[in-house]
C-alpha atoms as a PDB file:
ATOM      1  CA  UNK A   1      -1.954  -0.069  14.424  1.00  0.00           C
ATOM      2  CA  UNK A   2      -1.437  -2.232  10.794  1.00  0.00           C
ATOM      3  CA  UNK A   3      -4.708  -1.830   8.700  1.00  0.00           C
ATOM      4  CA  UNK A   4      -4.373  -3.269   4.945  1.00  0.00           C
ATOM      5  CA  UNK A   5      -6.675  -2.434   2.658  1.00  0.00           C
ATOM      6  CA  UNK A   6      -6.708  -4.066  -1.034  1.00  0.00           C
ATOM      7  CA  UNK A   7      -9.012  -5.036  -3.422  1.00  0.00           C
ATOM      8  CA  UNK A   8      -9.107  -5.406  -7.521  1.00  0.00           C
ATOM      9  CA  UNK A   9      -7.887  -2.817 -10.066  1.00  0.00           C
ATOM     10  CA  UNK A  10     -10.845   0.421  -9.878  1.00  0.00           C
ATOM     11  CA  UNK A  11     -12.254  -1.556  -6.560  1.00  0.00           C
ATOM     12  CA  UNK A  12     -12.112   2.086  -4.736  1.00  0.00           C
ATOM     13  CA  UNK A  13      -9.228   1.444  -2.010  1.00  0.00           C
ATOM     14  CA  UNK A  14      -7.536   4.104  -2.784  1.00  0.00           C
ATOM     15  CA  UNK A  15     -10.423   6.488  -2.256  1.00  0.00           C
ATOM     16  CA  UNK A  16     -11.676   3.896   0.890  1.00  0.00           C
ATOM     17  CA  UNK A  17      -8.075   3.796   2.014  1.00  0.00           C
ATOM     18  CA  UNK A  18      -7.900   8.071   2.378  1.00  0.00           C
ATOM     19  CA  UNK A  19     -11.644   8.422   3.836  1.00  0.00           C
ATOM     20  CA  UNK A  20     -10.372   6.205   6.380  1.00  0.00           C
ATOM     21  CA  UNK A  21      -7.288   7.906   7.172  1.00  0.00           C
ATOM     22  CA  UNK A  22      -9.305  11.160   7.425  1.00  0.00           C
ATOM     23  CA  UNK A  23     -11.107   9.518  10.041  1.00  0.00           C
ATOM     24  CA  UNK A  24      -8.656   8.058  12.024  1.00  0.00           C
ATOM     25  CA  UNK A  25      -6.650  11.358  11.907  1.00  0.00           C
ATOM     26  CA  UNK A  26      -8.076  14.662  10.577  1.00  0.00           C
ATOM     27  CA  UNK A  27      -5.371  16.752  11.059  1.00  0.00           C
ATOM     28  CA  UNK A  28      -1.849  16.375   9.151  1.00  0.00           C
ATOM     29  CA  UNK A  29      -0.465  12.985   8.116  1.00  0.00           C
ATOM     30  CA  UNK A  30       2.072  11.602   5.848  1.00  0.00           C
ATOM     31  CA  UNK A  31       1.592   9.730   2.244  1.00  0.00           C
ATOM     32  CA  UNK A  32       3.969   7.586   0.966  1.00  0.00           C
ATOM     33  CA  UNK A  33       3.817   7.214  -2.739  1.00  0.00           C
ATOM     34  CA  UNK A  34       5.647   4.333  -4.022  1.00  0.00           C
ATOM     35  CA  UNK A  35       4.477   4.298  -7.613  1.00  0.00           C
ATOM     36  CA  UNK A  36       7.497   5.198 -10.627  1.00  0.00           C
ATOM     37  CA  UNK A  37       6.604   7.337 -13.138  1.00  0.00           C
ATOM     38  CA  UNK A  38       7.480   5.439 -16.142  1.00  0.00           C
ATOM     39  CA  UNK A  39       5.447   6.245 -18.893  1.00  0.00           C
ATOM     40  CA  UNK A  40       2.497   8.335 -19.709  1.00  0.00           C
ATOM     41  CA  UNK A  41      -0.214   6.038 -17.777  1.00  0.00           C
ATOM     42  CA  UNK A  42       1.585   6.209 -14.857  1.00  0.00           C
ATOM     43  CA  UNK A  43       1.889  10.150 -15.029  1.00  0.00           C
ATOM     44  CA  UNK A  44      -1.705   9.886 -14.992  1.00  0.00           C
ATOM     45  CA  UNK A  45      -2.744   7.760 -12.700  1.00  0.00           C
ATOM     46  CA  UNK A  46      -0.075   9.766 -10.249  1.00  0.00           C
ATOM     47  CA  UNK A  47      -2.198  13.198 -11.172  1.00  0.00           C
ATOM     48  CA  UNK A  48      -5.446  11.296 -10.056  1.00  0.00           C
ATOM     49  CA  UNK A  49      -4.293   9.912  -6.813  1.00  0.00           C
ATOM     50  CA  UNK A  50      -3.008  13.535  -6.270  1.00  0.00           C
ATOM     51  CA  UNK A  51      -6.438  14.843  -7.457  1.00  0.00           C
ATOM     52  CA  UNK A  52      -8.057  12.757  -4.843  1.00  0.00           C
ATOM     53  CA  UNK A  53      -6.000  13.775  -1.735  1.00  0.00           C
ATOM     54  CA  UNK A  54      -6.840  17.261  -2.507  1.00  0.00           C
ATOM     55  CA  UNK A  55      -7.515  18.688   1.040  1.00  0.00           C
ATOM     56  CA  UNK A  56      -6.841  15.941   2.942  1.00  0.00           C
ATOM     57  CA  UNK A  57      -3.866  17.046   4.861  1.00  0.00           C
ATOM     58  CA  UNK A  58      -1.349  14.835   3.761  1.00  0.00           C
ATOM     59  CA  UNK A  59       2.417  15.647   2.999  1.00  0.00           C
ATOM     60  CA  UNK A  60       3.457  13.459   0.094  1.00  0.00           C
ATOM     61  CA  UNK A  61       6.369  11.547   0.352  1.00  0.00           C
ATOM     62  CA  UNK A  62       7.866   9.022  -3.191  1.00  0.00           C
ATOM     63  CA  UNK A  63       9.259   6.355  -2.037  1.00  0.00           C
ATOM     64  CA  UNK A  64       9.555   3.447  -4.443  1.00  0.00           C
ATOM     65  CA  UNK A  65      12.272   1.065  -2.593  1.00  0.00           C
ATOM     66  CA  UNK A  66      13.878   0.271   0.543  1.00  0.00           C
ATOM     67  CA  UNK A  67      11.632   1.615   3.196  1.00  0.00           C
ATOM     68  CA  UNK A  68      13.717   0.571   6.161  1.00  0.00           C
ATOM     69  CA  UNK A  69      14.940   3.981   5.182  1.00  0.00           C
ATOM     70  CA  UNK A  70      12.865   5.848   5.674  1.00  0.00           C
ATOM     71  CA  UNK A  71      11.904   8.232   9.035  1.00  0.00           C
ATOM     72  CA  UNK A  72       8.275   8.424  10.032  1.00  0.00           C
ATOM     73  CA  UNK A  73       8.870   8.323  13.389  1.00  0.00           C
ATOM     74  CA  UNK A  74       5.961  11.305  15.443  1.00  0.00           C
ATOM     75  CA  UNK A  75       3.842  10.576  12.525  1.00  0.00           C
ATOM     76  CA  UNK A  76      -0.139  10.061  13.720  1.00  0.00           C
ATOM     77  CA  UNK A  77      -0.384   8.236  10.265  1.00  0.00           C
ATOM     78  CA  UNK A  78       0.952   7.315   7.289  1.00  0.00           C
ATOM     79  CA  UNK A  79      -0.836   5.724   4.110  1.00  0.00           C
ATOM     80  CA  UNK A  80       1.112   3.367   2.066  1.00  0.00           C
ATOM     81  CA  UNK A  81       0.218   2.925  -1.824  1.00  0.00           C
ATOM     82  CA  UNK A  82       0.837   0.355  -2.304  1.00  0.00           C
ATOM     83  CA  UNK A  83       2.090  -2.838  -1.560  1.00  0.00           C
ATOM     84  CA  UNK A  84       1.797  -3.883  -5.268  1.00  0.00           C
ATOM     85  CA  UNK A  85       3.544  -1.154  -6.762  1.00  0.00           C
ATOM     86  CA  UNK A  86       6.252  -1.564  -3.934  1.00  0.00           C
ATOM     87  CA  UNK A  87       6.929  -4.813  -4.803  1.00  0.00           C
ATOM     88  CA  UNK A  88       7.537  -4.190  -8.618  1.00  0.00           C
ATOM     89  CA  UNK A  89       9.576  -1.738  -7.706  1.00  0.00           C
ATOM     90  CA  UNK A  90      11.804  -4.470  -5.669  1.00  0.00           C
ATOM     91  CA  UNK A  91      12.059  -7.219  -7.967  1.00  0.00           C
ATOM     92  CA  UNK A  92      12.472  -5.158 -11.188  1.00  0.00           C
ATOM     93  CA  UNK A  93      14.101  -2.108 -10.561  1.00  0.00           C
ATOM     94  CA  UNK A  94      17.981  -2.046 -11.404  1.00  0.00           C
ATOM     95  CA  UNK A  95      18.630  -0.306  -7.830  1.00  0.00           C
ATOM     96  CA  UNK A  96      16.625  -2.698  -5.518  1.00  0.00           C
ATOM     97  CA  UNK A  97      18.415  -4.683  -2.839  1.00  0.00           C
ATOM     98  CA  UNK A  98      16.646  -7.890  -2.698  1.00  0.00           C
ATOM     99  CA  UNK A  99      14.665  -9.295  -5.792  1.00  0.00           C
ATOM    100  CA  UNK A 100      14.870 -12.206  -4.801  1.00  0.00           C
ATOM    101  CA  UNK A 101      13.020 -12.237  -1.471  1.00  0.00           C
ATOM    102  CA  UNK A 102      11.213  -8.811  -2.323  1.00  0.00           C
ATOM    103  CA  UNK A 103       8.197  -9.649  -0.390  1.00  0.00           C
ATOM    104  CA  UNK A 104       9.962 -10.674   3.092  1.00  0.00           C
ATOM    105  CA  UNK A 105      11.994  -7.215   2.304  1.00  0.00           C
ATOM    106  CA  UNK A 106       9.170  -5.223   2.064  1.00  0.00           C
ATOM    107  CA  UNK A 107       7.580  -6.224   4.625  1.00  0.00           C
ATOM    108  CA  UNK A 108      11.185  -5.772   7.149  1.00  0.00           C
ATOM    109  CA  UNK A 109      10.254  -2.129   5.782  1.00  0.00           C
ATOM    110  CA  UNK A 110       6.402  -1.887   6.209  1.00  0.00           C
ATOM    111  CA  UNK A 111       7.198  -3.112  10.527  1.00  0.00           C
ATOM    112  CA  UNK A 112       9.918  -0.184  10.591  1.00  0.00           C
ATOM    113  CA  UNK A 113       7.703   1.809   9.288  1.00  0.00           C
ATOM    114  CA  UNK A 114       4.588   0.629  11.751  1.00  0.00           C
ATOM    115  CA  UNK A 115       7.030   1.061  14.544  1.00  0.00           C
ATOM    116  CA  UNK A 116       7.193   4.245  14.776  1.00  0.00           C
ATOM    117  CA  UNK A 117       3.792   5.505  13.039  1.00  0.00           C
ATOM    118  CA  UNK A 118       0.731   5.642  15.053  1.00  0.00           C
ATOM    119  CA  UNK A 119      -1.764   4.274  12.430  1.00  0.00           C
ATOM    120  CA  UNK A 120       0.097   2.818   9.332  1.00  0.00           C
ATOM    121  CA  UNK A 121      -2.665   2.051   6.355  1.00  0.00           C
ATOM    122  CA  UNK A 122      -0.853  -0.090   3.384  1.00  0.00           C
ATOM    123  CA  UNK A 123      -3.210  -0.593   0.128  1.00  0.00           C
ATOM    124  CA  UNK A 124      -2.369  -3.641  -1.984  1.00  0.00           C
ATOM    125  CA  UNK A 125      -3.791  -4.461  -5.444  1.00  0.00           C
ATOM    126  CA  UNK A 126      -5.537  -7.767  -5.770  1.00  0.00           C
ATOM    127  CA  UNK A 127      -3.494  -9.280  -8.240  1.00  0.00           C
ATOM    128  CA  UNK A 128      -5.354 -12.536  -8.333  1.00  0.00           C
ATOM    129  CA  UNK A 129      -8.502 -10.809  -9.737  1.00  0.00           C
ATOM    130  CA  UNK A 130      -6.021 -10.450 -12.896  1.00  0.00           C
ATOM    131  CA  UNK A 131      -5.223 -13.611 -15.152  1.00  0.00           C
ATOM    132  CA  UNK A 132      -1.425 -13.926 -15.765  1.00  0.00           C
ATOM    133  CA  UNK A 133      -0.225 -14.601 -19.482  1.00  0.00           C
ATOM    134  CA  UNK A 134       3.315 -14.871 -19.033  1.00  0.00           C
ATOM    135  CA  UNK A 135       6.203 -16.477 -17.035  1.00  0.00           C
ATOM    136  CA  UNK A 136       6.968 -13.377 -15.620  1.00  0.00           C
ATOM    137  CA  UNK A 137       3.573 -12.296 -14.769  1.00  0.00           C
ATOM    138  CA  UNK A 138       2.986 -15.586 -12.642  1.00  0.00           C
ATOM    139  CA  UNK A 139       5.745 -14.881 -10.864  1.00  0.00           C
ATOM    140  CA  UNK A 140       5.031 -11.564 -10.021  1.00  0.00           C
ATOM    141  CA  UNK A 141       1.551 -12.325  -9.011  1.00  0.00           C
ATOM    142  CA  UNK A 142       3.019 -15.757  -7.064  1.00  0.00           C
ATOM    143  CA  UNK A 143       5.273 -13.038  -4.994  1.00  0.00           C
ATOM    144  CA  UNK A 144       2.481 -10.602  -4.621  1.00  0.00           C
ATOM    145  CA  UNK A 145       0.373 -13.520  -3.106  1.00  0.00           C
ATOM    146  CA  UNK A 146       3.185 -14.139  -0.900  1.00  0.00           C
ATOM    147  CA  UNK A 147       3.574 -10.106   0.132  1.00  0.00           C
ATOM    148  CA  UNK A 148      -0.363 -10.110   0.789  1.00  0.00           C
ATOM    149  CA  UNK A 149      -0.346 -13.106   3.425  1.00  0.00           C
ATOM    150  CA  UNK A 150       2.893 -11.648   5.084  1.00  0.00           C
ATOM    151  CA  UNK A 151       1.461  -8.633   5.380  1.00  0.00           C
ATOM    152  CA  UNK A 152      -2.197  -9.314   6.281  1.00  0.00           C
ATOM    153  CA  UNK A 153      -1.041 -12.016   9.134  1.00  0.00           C
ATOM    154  CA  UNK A 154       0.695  -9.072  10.559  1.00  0.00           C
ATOM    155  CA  UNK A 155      -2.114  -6.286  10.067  1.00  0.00           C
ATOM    156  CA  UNK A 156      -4.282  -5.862  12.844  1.00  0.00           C
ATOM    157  CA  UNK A 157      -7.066  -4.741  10.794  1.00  0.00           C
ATOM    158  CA  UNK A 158      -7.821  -6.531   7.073  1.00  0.00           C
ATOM    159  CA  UNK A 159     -10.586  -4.991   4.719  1.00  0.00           C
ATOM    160  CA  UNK A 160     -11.220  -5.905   1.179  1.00  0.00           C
ATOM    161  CA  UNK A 161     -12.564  -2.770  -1.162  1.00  0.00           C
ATOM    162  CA  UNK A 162     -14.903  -4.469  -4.062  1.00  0.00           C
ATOM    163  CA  UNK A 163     -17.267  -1.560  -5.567  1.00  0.00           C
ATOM    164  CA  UNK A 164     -16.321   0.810  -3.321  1.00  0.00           C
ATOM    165  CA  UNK A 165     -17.507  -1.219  -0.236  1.00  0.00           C
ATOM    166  CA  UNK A 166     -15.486  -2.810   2.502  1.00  0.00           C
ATOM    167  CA  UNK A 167     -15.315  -6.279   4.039  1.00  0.00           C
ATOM    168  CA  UNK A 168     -13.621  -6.690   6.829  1.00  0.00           C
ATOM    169  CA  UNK A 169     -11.819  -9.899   6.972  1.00  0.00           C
ATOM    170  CA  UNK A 170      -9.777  -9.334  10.594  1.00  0.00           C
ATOM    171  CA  UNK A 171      -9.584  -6.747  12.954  1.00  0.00           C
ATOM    172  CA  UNK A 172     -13.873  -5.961  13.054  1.00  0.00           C
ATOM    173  CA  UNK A 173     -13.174  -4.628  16.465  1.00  0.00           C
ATOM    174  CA  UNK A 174     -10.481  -2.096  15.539  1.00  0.00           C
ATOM    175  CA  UNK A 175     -12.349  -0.627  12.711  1.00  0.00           C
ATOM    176  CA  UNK A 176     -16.104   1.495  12.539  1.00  0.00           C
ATOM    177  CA  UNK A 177     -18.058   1.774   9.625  1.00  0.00           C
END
């Protein structure tokens, strides 16, 4: 089953995102890191979402690009973070494949890997609750929209984080509270 989760910057996903997967499967699962440590922030922000899975039971795997790659197949669950990171990663980096039609790419990788997961949980950043300065920016966010509507046409299960409480938006009867 496709769940995505996202809401704004701080919304609580992440944290909403792994209390869900705890549920769902208690014993050993498999996260998928996509963010790049680039700079100090970033280093950070990796040693908090570590912080947080503390106990949890999940086997990280960092995985920035090209997910069609990748070999989840037995696994009971695996949480993507996230969608937005994943998609910088594939129109910016100087390895990616296709940065020009990053968000129909990703997404070729997000049904491999939902094909052979049981559960797969993908967290996206609301990048519309963010106001875009430059050129550059609005195109990211344009292609992020794009990535979100992809992805949450295909999800089976759509919940919004906003203060550390979900909406659920599609999928009701998958998902308990």
């Amino acid at each position: 089953m496709l769940y995505m989760i996202f809401g704004g910057s701080g919304s609580g996903k992440s944290e909403f995102a792994e209390d869900l997967a705890m549920k769902l499967c208690p014993g050993e699962k498999r996260y998928l890191a996509t963010l790049t440590d680039i700079d100090e922030e970033m280093e950070e922000r990796i040693a908090a979402h570590r912080a947080m899975r503390q106990g949890k039971h999940f086997r990280t795997t960092e995985r920035g690009l090209s997910l069609e790659e990748l070999d989840v197949s037995g696994e009971n669950l695996v949480l993507l973070e996230c969608l937005t990171n994943l998609l910088a990663n594939e129109m910016y980096d100087r390895n990616a494949r296709h940065p020009d039609r990053a968000a129909e790419y990703i997404l070729e990788g997000i049904r491999h890997l939902n094909s052979q997961a049981g559960h797969l949980l993908v967290v996206a950043g609301d990048t519309f609750a963010e106001v875009p300065l430059d050129k550059e920016m609005r195109r990211y966010v344009k292609e992020s929209g794009k990535a979100g509507q992809l992805l949450a046409k295909e999800a089976d299960v759509v919940i919004e984080v906003k203060y550390g409480l979900p909406l659920v938006w599609k999928g009701a009867e998958y998902y308990e509270a």
